[in-house]
N, C-alpha and C. Protein backbone atom coordinates (compact mmCIF):
# COMPACT_ATOMS: atom_id res chain seq x y z
N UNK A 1 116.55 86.97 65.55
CA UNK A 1 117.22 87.88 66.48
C UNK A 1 117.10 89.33 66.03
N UNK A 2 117.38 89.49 65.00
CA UNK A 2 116.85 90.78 64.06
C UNK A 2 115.72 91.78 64.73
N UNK A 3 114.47 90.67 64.71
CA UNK A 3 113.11 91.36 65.05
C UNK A 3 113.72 91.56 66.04
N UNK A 4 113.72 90.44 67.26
CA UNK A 4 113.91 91.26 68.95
C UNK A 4 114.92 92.39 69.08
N UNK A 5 115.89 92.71 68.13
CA UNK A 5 116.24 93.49 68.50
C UNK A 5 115.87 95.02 68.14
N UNK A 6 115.03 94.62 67.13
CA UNK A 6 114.38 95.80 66.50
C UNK A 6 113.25 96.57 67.57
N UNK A 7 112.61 95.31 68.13
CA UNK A 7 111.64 95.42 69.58
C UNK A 7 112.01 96.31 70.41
N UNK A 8 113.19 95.96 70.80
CA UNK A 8 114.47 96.17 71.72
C UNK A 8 114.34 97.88 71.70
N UNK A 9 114.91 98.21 70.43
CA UNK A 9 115.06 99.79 69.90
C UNK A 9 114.07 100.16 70.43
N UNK A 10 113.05 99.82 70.20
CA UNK A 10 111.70 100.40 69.68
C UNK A 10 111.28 100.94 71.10
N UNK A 11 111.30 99.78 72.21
CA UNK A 11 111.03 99.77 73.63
C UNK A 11 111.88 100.69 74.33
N UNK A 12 113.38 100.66 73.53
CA UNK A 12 113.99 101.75 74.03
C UNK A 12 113.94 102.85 74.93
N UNK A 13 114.37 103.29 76.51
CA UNK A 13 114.22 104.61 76.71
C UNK A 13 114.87 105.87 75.58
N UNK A 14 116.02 105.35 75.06
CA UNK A 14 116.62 106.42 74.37
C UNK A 14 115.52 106.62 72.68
N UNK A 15 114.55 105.94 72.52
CA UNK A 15 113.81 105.74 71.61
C UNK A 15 112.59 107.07 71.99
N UNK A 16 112.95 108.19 70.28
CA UNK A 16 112.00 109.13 71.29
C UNK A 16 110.64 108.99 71.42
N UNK A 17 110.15 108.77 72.06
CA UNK A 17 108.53 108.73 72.06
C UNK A 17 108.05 110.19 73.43
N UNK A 18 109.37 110.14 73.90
CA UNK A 18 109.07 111.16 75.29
C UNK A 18 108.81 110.77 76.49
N UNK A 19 109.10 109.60 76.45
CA UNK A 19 108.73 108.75 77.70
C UNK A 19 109.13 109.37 78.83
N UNK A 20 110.19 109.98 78.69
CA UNK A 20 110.94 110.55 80.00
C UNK A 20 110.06 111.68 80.66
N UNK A 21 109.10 112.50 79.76
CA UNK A 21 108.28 113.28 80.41
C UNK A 21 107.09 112.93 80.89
N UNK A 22 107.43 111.67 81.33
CA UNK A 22 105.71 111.02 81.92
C UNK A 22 106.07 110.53 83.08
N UNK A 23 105.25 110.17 84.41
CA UNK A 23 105.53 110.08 85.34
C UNK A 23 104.21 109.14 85.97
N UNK A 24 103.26 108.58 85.39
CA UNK A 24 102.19 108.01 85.32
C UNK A 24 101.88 107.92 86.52
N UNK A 25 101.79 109.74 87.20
CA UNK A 25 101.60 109.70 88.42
C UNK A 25 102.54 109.66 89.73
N UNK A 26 103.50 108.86 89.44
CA UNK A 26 104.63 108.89 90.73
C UNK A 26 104.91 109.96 91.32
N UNK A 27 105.25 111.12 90.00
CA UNK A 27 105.99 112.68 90.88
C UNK A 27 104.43 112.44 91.65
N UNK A 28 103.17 112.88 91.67
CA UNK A 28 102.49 112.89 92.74
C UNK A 28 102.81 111.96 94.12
N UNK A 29 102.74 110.66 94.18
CA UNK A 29 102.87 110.04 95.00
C UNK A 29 104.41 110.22 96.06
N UNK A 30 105.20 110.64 95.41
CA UNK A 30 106.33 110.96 95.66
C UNK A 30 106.48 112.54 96.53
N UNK A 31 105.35 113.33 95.69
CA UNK A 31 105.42 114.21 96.44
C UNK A 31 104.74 114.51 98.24
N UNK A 32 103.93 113.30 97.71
CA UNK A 32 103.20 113.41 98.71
C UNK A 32 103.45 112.58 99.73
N UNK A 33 104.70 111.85 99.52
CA UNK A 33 105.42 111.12 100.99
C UNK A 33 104.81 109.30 100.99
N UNK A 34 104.12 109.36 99.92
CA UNK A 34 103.26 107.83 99.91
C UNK A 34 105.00 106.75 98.94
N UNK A 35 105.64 107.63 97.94
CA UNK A 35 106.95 106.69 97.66
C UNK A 35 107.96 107.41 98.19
N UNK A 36 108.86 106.45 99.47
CA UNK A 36 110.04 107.77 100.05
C UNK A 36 111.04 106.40 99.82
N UNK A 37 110.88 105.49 99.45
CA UNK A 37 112.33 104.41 99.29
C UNK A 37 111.43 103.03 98.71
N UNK A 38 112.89 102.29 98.42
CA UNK A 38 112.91 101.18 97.17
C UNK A 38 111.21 100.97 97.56
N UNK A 39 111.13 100.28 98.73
CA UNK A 39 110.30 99.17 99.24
C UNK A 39 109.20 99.58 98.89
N UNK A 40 108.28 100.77 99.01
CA UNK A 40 107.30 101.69 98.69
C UNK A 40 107.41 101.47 97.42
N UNK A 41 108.17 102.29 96.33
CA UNK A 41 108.46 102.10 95.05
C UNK A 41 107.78 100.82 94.83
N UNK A 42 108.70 99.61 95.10
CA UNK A 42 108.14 98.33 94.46
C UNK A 42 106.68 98.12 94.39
N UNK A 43 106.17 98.65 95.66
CA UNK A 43 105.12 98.14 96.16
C UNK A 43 103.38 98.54 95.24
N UNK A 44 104.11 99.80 95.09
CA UNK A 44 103.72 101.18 93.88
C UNK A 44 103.74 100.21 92.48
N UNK A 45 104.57 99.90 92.23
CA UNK A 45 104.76 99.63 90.85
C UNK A 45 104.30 98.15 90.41
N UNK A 46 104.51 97.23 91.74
CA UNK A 46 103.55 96.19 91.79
C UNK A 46 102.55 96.13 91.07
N UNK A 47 101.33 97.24 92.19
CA UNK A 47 99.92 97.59 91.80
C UNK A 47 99.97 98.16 90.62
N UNK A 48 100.56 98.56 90.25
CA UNK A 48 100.07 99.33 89.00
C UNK A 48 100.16 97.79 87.88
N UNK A 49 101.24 97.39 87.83
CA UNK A 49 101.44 95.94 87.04
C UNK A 49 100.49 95.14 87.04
N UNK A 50 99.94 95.01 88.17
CA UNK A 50 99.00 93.76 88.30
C UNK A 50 97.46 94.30 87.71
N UNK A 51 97.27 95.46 88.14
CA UNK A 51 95.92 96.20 88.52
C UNK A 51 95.34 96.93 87.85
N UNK A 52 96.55 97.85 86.79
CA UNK A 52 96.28 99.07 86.17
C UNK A 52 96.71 99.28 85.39
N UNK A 53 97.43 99.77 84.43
CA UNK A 53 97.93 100.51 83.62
C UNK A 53 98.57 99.67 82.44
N UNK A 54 99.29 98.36 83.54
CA UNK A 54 100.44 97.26 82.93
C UNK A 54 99.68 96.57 82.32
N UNK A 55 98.64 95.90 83.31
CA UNK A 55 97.97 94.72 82.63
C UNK A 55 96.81 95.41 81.80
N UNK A 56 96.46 96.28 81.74
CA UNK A 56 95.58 96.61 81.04
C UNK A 56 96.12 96.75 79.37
N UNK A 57 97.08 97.62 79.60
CA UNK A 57 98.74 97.82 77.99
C UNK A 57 98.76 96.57 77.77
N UNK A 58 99.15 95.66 78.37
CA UNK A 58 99.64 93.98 77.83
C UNK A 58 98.75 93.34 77.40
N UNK A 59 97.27 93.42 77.45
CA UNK A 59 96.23 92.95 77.08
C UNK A 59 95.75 93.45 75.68
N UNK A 60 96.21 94.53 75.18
CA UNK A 60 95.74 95.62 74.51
C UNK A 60 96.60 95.30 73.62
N UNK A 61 97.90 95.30 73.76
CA UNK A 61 98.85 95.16 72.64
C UNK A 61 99.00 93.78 72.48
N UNK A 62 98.89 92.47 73.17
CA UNK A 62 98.77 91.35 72.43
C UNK A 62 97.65 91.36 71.70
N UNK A 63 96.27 91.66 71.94
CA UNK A 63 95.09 91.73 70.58
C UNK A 63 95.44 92.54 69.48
N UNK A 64 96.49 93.53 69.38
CA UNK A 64 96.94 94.53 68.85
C UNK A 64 98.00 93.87 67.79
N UNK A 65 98.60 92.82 67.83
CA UNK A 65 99.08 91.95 67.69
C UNK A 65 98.90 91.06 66.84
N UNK A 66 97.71 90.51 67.19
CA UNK A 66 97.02 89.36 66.57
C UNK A 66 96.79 90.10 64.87
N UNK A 67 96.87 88.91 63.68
CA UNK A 67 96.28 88.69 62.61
C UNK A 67 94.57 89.80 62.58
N UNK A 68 94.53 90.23 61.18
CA UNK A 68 93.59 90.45 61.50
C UNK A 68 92.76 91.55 62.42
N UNK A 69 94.05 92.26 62.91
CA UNK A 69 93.27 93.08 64.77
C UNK A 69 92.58 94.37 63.84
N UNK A 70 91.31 94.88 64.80
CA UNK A 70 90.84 96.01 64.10
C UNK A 70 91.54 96.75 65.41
N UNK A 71 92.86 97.52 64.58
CA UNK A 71 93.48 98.49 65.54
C UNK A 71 92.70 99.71 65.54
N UNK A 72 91.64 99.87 64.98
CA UNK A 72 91.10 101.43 65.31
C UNK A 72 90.19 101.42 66.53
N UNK A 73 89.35 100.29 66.63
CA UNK A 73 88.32 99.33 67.34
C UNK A 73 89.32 99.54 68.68
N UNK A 74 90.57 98.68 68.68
CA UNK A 74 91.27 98.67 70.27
C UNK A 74 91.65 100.05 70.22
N UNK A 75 92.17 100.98 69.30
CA UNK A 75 92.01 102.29 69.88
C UNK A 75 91.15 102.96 70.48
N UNK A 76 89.95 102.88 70.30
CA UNK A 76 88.56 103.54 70.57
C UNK A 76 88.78 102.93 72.26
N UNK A 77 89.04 101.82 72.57
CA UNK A 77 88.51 101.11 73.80
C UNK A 77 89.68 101.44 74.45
N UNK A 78 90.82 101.45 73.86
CA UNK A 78 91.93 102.07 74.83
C UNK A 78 91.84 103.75 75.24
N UNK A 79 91.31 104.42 74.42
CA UNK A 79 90.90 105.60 74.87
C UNK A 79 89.63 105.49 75.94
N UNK A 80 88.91 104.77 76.05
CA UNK A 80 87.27 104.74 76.60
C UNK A 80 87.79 104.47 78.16
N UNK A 81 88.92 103.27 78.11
CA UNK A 81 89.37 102.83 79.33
C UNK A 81 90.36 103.88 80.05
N UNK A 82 90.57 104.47 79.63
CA UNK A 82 91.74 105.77 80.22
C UNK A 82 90.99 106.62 81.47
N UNK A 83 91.36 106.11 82.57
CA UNK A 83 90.59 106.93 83.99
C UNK A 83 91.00 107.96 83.99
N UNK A 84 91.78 109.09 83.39
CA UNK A 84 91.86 110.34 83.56
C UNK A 84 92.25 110.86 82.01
N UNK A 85 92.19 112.34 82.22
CA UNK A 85 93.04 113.12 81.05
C UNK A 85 94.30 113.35 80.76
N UNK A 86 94.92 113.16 81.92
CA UNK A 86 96.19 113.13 81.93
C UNK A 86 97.01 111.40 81.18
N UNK A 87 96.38 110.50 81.78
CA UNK A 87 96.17 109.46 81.40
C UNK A 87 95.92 108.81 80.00
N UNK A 88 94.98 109.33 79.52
CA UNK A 88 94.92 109.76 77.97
C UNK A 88 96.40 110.26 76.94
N UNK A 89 96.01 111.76 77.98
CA UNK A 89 97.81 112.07 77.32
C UNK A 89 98.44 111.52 77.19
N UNK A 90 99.06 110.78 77.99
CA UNK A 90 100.65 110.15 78.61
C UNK A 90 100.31 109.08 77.39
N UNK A 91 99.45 108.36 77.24
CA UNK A 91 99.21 107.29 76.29
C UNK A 91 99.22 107.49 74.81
N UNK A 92 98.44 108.33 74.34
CA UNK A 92 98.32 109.01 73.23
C UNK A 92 99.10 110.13 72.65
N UNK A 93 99.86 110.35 73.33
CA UNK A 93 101.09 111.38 72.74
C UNK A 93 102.22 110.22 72.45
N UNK A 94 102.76 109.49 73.89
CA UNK A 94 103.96 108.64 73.50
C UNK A 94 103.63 108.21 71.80
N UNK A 95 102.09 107.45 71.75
CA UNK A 95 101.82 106.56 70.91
C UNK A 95 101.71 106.94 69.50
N UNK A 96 101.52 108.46 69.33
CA UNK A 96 101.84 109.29 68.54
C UNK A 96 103.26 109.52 67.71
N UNK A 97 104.04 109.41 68.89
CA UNK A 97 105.40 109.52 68.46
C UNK A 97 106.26 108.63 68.29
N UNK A 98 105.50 107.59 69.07
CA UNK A 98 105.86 105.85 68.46
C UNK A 98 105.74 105.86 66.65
N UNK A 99 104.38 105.99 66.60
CA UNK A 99 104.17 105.89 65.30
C UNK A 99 104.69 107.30 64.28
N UNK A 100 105.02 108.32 64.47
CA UNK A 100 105.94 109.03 63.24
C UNK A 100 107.18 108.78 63.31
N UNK A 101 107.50 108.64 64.53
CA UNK A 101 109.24 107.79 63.81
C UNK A 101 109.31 106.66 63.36
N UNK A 102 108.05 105.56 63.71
CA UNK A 102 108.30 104.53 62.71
C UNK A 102 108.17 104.72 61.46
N UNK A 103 107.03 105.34 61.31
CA UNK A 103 106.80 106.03 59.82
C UNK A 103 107.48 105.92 58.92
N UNK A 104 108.55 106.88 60.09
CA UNK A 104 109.82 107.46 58.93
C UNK A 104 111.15 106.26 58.76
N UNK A 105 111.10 105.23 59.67
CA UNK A 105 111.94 103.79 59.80
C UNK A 105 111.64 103.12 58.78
N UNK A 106 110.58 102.77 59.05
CA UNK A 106 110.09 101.82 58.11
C UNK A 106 109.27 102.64 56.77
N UNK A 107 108.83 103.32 56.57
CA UNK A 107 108.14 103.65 55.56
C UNK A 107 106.59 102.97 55.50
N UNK A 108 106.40 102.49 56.75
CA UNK A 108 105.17 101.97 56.93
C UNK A 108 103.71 103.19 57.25
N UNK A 109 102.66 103.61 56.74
CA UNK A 109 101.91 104.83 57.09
C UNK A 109 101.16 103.94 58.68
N UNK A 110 101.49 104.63 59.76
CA UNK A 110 101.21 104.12 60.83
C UNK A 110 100.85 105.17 61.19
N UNK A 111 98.94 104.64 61.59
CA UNK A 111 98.29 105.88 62.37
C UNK A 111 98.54 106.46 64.02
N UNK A 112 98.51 107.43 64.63
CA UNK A 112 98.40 107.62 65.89
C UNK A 112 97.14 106.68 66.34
N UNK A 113 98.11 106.56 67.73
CA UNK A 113 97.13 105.33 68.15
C UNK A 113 97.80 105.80 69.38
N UNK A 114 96.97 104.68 70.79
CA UNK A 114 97.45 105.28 72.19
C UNK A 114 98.36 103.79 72.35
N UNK A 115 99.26 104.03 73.09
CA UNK A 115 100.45 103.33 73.08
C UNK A 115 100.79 102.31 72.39
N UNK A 116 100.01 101.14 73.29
CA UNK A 116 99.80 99.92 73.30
C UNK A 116 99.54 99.48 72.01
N UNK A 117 98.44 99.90 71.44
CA UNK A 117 97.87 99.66 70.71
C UNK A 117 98.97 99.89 68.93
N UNK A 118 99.56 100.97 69.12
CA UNK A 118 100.50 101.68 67.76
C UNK A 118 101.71 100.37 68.57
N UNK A 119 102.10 100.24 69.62
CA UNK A 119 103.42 99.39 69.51
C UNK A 119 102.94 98.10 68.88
N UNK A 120 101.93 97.48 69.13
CA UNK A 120 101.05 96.07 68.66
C UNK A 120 101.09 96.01 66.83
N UNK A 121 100.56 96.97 66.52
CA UNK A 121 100.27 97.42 64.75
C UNK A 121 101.65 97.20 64.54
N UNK A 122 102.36 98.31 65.25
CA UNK A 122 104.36 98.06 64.54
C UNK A 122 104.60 96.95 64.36
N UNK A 123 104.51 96.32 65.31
CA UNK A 123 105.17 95.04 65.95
C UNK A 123 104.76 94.11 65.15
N UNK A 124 103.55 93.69 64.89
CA UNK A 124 103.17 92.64 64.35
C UNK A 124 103.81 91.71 63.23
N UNK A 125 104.35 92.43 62.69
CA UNK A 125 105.22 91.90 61.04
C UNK A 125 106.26 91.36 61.75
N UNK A 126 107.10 92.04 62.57
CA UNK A 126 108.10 91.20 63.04
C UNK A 126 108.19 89.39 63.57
N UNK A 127 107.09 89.10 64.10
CA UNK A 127 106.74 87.49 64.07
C UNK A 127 106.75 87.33 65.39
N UNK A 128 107.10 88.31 65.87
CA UNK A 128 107.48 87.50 67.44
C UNK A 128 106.67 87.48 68.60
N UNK A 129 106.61 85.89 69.55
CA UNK A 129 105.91 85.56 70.55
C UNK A 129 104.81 86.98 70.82
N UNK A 130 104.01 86.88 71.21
CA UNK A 130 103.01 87.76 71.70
C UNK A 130 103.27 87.79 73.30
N UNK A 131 103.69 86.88 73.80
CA UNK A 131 103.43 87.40 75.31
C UNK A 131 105.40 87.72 75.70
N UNK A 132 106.04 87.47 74.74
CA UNK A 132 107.50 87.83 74.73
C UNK A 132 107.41 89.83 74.49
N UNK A 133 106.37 90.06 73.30
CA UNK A 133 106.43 91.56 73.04
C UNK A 133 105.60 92.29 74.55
N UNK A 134 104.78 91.40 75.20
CA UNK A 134 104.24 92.20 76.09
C UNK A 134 105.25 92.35 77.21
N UNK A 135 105.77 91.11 77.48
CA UNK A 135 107.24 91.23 78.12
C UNK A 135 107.56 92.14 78.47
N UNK A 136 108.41 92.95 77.22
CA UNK A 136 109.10 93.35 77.10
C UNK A 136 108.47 95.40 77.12
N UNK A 137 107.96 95.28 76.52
CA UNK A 137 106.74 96.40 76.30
C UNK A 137 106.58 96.61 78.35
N UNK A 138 106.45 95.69 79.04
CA UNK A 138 106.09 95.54 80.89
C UNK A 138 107.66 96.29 81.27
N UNK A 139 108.56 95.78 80.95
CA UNK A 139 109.61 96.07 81.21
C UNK A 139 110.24 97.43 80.93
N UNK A 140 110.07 97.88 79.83
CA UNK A 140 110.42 99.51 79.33
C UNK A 140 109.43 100.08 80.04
N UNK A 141 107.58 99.99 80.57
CA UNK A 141 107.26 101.19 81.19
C UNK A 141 107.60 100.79 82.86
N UNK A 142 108.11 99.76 83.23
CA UNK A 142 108.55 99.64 84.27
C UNK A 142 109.68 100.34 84.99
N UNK A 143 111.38 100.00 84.08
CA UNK A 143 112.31 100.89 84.10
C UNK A 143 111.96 102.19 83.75
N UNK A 144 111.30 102.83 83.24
CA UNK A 144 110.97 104.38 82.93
C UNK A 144 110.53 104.84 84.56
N UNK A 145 109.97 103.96 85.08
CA UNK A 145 109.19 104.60 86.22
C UNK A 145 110.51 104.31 87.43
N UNK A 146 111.34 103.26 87.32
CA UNK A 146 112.33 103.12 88.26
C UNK A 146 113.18 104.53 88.32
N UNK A 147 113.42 104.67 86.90
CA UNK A 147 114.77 105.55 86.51
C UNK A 147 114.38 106.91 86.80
N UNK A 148 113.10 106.98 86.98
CA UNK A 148 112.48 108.47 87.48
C UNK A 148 112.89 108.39 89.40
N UNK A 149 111.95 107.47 89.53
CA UNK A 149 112.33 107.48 91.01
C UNK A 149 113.84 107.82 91.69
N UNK A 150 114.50 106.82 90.93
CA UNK A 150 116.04 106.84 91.30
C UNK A 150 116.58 107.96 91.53
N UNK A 151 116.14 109.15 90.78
CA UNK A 151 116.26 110.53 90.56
C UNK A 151 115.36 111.63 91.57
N UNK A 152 114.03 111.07 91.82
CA UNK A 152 113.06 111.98 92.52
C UNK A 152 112.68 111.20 93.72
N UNK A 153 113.23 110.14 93.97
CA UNK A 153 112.94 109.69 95.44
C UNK A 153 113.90 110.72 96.57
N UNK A 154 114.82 110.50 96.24
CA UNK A 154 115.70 110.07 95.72
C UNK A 154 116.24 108.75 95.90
N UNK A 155 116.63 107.31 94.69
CA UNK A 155 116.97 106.59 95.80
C UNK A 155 118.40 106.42 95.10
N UNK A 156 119.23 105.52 95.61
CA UNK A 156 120.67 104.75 94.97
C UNK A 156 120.59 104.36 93.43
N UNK A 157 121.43 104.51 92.55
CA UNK A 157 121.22 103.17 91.75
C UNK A 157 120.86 102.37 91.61
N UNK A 158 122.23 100.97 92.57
CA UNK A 158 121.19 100.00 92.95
C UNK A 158 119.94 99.92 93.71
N UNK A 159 119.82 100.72 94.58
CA UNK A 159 118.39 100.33 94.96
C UNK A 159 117.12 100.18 93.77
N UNK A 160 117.37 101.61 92.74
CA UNK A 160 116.35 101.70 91.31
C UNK A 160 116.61 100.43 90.76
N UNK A 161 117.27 99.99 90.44
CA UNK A 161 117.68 98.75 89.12
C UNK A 161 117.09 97.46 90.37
N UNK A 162 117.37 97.28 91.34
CA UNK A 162 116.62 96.24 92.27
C UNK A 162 115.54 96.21 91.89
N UNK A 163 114.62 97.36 92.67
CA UNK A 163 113.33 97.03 92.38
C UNK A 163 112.71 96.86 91.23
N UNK A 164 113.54 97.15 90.00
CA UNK A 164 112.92 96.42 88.91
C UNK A 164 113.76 94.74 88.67
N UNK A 165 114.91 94.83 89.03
CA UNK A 165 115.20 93.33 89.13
C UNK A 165 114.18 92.02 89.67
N UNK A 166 113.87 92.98 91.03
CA UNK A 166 113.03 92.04 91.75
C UNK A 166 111.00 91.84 90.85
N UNK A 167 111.09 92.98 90.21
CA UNK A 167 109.83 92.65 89.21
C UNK A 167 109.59 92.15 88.01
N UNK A 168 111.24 90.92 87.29
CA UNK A 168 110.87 90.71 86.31
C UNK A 168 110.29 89.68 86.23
N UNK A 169 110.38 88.77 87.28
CA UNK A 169 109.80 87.50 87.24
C UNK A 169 108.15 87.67 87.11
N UNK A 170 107.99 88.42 87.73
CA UNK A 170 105.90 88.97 87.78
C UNK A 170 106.03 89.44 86.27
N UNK A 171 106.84 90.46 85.55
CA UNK A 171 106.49 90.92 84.31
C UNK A 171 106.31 90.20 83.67
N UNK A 172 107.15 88.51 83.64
CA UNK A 172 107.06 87.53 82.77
C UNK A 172 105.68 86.76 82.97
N UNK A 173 105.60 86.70 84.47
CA UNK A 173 104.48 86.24 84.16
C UNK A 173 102.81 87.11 83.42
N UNK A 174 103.05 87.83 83.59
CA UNK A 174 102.01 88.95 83.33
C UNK A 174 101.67 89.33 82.17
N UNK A 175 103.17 89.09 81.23
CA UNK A 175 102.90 88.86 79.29
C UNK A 175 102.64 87.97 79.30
N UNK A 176 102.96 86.45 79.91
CA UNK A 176 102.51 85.71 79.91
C UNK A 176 100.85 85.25 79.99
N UNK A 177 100.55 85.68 80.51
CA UNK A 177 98.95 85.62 81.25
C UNK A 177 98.15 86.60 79.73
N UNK A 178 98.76 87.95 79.51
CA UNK A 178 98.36 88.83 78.54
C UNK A 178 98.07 88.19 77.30
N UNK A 179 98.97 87.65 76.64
CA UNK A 179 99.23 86.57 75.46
C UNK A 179 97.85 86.17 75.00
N UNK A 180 97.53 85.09 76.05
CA UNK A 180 95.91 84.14 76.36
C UNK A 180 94.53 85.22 77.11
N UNK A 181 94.94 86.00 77.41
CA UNK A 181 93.64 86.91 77.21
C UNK A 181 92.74 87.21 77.01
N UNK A 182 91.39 87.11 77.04
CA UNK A 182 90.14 87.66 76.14
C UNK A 182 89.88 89.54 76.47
N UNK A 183 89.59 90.00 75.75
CA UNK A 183 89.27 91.56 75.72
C UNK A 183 88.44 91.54 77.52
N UNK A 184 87.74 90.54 77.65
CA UNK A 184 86.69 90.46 78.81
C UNK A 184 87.90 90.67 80.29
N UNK A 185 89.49 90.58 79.90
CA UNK A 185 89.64 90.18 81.20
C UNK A 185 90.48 91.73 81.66
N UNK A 186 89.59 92.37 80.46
CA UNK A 186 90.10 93.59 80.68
C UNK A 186 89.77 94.35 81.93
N UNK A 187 90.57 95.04 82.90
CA UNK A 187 90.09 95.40 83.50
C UNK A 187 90.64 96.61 84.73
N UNK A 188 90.48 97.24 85.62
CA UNK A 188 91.40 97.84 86.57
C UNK A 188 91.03 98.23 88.02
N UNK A 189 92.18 97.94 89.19
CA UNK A 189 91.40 98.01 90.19
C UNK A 189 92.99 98.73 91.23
N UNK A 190 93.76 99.92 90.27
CA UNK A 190 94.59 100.85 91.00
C UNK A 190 94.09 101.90 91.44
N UNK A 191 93.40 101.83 92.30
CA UNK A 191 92.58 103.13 92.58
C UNK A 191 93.44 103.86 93.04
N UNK A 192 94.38 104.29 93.90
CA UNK A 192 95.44 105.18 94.30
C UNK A 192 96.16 105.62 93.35
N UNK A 193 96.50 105.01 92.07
CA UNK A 193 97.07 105.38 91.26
C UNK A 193 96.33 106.47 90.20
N UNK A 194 95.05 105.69 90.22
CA UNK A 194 94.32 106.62 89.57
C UNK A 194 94.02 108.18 90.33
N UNK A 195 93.40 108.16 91.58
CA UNK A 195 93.48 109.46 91.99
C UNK A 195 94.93 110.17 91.84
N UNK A 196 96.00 109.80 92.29
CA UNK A 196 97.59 110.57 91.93
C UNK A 196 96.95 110.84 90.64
N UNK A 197 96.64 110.28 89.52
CA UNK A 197 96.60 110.98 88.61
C UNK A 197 96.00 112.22 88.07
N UNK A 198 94.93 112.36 88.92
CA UNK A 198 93.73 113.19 89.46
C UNK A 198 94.87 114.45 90.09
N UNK A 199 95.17 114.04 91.13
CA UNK A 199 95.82 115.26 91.89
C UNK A 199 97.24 115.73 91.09
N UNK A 200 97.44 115.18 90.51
CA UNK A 200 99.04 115.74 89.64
C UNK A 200 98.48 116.86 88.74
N UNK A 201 97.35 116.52 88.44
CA UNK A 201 96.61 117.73 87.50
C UNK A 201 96.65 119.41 88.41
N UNK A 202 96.49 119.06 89.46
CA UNK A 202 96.61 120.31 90.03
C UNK A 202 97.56 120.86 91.01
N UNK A 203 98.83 120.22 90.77
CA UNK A 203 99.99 120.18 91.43
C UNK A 203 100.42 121.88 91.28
N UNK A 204 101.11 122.26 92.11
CA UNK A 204 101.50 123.46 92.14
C UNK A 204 102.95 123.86 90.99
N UNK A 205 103.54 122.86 91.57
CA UNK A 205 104.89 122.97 90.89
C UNK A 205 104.88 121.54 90.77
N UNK A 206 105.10 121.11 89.15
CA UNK A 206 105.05 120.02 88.13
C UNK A 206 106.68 119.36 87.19
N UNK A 207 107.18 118.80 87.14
CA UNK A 207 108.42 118.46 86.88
C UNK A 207 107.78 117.88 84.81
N UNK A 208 107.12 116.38 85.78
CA UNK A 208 106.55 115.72 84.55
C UNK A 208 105.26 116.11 84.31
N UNK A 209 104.68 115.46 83.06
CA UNK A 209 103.62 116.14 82.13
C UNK A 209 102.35 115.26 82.69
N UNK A 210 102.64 114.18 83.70
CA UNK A 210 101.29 113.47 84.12
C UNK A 210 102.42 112.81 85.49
């Protein structure tokens, strides 16, 4: 119980990594009238889970995971796979700051790495399930993206905490699926998400940092 809850911290929004200044695109979509309530939202965050960003992280950090992982190797490929610059950022800064506060937790020398990949290296000693850490790892960039909306949709409370209610059963399955994996099933097909990411770059007036 120890480890998961150490996970727990780690996954944390109040855990600084800066998560709160990332927007993996939404303020675009949002601005642009494509997320105006829950249903949109979900629908948004779906694709990205299945398609992009999620399953691609959950794949990355269970090999990340594994005995043995050459974490510099899945760094290189987690950077290679990053469809934008902004994208990059958002990944490689959090993952940055993942790893100097663990640093300083544990006393472990943990290199910058882009997200996925530095939460996988942390994680590993702790023992626990591989498709339980991707879980959970689905779930913190999930709520990050609710708890933004809730705020810049604008929507209700409950409506924010729904639509991630209604996505944990897919998250489970999705660490699930991540777990058993080969590097091959790597892959992405959010194309809307990816352009928002494209156009947030040249947003006029910018809230978040991607």
């Amino acid at each position: 119980m120890t480890a998961l809850l150490t996970l727990v911290q780690w996954l944390s929004p109040a855990f600084p990594t800066g998560a709160f200044a990332y927007s993996h695109g939404l303020e675009r979509v949002i601005a642009g009238g494509d997320v105006t309530d829950a249903a949109s939202l979900e629908t948004w965050l779906r694709n990205v889970l299945h398609y992009g960003a999620g399953w691609q992280d959950a794949v990355l950090l269970t090999h990340a995971l594994a005995a043995g992982a050459d974490h510099a190797a899945l760094d290189a490929l987690a950077r290679a796979l990053a469809p934008s610059a902004e994208r990059l950022q958002e990944s490689a800064e959090q993952g940055a700051a993942l790893a100097r506060m663990l640093s300083g937790l544990t006393g472990r020398a943990l290199p910058a790495r882009m997200l996925p990949v530095a939460v996988g290296e942390a994680a590993a000693p702790l023992g626990l399930p591989a498709g339980q850490v991707a879980q959970l790892y689905l779930q913190g960039f999930a709520g990050n993206l609710c708890t933004l909306a809730t705020r810049h949709v604008p929507l209700g409370q409950s409506e924010g905490q729904g639509v991630l209610a209604r996505l944990l059963p897919e998250i489970e399955v999705l660490g699930s699926w991540a777990a058993v994996a080969s590097l091959e099933d790597l892959g992405s097909s959010a194309l809307a998400a990816d352009l928002a990411a494209f156009q947030h770059e040249i947003m006029d007036v910018r809230i978040f940092r991607t």
